[in-house]
N, C-alpha and C. Protein backbone atom coordinates (compact mmCIF):
# COMPACT_ATOMS: atom_id res chain seq x y z
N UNK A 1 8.06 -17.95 -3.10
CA UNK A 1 7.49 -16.66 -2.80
C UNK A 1 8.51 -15.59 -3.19
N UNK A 2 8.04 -14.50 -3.73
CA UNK A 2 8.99 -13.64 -4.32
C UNK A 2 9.39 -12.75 -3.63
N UNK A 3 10.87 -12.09 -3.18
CA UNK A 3 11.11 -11.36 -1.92
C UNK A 3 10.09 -9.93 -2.29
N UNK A 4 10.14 -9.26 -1.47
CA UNK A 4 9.57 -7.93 -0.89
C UNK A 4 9.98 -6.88 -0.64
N UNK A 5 9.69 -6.20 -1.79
CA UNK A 5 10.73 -4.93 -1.75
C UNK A 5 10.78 -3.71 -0.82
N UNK A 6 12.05 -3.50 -0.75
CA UNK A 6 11.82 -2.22 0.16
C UNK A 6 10.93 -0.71 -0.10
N UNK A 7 10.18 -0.86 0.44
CA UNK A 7 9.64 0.66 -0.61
C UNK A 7 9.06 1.58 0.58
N UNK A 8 8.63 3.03 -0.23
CA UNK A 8 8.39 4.10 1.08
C UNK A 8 6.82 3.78 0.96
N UNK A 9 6.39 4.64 1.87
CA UNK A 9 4.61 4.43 2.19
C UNK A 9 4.36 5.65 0.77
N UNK A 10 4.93 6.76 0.48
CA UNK A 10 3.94 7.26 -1.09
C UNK A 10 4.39 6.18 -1.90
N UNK A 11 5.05 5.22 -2.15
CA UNK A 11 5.70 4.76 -2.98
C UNK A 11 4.34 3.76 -3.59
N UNK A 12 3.82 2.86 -2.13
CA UNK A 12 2.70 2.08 -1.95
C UNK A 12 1.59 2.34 -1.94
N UNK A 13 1.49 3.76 -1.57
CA UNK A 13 -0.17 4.49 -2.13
C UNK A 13 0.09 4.53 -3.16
N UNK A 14 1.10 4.63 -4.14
CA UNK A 14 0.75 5.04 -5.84
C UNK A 14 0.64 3.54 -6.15
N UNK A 15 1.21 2.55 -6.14
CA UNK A 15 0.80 0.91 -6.29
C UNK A 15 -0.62 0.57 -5.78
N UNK A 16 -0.99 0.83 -4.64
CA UNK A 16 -2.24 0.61 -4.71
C UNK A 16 -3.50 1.43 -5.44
N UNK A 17 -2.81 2.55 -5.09
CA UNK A 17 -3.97 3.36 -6.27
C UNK A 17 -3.58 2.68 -7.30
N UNK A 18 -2.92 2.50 -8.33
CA UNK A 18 -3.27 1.40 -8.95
C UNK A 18 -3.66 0.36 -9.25
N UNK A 19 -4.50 0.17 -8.00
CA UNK A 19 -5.47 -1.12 -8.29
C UNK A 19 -6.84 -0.77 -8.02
N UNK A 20 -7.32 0.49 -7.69
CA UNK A 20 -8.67 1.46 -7.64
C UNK A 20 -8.75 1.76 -6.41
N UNK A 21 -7.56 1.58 -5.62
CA UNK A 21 -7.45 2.52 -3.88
C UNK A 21 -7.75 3.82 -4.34
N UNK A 22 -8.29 4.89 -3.05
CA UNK A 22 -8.09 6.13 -3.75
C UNK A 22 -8.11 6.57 -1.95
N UNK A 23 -7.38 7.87 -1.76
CA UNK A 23 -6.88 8.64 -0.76
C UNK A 23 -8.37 8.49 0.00
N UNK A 24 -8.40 8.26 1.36
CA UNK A 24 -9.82 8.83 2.02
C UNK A 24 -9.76 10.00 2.55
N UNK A 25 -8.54 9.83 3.55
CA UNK A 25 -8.23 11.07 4.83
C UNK A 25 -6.90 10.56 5.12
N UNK A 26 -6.55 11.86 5.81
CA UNK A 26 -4.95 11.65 6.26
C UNK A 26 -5.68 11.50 8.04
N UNK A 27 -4.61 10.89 8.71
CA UNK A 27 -4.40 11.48 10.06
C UNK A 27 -3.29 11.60 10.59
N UNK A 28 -2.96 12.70 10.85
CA UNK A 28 -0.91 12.50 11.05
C UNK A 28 -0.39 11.99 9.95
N UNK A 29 0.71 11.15 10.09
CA UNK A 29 1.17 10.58 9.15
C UNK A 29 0.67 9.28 8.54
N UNK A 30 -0.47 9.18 8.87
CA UNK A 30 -1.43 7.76 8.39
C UNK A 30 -1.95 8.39 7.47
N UNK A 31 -2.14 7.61 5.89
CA UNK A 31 -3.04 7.66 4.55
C UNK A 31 -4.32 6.92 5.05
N UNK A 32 -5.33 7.19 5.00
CA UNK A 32 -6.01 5.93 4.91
C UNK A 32 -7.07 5.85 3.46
N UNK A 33 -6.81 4.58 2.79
CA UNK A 33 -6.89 4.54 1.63
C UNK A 33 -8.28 3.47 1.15
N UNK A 34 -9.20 4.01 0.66
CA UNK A 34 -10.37 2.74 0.55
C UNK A 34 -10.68 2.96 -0.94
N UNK A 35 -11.52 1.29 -0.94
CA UNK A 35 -11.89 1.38 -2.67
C UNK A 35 -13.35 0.94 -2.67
N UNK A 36 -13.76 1.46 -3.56
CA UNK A 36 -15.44 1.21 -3.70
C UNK A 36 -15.81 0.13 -3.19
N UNK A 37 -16.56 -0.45 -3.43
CA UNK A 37 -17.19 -1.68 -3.22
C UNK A 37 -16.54 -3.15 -2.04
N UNK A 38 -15.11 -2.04 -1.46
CA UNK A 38 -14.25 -3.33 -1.10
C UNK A 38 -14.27 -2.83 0.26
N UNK A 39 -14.41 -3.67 1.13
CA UNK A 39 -15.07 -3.72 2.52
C UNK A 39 -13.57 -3.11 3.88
N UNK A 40 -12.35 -3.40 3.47
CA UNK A 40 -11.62 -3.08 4.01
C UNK A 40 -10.85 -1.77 3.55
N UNK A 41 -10.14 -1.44 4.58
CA UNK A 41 -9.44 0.38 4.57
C UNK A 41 -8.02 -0.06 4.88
N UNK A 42 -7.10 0.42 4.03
CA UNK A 42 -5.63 0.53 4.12
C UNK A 42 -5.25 1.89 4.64
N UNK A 43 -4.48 1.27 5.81
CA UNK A 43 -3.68 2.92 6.51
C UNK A 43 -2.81 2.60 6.26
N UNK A 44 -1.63 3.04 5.61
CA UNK A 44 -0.97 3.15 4.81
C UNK A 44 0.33 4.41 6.08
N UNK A 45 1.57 4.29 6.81
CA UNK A 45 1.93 4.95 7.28
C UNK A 45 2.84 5.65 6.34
N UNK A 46 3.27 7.24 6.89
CA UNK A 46 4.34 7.67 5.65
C UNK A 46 5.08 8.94 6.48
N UNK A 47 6.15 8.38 6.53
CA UNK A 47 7.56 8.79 7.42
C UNK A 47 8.82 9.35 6.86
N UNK A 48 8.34 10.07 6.39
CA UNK A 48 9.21 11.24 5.46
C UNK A 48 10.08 10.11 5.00
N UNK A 49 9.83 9.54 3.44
CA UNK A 49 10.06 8.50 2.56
C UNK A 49 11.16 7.30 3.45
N UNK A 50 11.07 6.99 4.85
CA UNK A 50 11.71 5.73 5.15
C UNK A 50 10.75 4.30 4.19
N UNK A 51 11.56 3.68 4.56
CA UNK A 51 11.00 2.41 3.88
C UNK A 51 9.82 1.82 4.79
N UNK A 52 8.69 1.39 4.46
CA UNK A 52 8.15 0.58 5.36
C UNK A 52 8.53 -1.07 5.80
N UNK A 53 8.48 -1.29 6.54
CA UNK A 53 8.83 -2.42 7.38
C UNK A 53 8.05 -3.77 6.99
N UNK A 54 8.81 -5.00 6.48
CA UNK A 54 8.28 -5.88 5.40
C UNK A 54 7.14 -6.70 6.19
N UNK A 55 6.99 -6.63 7.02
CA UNK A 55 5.68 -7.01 7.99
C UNK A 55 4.14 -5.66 7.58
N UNK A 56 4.79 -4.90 7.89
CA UNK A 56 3.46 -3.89 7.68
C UNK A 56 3.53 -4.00 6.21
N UNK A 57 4.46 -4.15 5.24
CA UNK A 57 3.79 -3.85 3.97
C UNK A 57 3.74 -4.91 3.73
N UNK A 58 3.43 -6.87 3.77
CA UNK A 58 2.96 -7.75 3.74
C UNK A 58 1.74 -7.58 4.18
N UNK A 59 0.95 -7.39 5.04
CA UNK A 59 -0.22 -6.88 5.96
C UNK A 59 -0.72 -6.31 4.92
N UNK A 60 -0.17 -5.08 4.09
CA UNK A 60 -1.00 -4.28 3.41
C UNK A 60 -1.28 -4.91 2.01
N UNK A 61 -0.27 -5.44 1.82
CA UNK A 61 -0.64 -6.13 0.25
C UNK A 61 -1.49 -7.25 0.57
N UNK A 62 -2.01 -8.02 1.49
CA UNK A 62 -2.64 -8.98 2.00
C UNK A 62 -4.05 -7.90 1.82
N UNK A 63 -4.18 -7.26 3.17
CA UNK A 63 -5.31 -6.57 2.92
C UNK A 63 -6.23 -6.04 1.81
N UNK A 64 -5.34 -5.94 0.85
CA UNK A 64 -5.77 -5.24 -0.27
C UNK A 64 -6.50 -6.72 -1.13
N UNK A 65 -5.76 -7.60 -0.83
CA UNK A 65 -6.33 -8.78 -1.99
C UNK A 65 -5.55 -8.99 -3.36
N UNK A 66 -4.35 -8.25 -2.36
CA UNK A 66 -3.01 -8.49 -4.01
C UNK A 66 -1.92 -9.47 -3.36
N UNK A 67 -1.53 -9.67 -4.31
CA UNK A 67 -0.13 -10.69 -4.51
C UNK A 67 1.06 -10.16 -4.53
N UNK A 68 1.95 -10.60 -3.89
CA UNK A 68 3.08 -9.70 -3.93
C UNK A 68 3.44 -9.47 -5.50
N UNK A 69 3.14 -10.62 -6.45
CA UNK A 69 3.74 -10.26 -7.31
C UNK A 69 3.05 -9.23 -8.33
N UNK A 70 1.27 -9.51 -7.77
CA UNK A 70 0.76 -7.93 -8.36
C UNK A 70 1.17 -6.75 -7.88
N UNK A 71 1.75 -6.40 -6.86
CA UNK A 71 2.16 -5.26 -6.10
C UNK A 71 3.11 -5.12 -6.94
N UNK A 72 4.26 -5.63 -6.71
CA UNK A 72 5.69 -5.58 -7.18
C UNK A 72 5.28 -5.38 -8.90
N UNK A 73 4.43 -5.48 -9.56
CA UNK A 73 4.11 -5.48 -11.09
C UNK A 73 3.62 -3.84 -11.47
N UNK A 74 2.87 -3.55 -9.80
CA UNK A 74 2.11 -2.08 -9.98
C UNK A 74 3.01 -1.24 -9.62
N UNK A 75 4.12 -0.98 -9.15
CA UNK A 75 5.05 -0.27 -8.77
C UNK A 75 6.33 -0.02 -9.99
N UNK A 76 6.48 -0.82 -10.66
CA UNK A 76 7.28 -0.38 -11.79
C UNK A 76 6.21 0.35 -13.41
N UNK A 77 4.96 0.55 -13.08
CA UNK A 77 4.14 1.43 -14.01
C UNK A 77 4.48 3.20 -13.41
């Protein structure tokens, strides 16, 4: 399994918008991020660029139906 990078929460909305996420609504500091046809919603937290915590952003790349190593592939575009 390939480690998991440290990254901020805009860092991971622009990776997932790269896979057809698109912004819904903010609340506070929660994104929450949905894609057409796909049944689940990513809240996405964002804490003036700290890193997110490799549990919540495992959770989120899970949720989404990506692979770490598609994540980690969408983040260096």
């Amino acid at each position: 399994m390939p480690e998991l990078p440290r990254v901020s929460g805009k860092d991971a909305i622009a990776a997932f918008e790269a896979h057809g996420f698109v912004l819904d609504r903010i609340r506070g500091s929660h994104h929450v991020l949905k894609k057409p046809g796909y049944m689940f919603v990513l809240t996405v937290p964002v804490h003036a660029n700290r890193p997110l915590k490799t549990g919540t952003l495992r959770g989120l790349i899970r949720g989404a139906g990506l692979t770490v190593e598609e994540f980690v592939a969408s983040l260096s575009q």
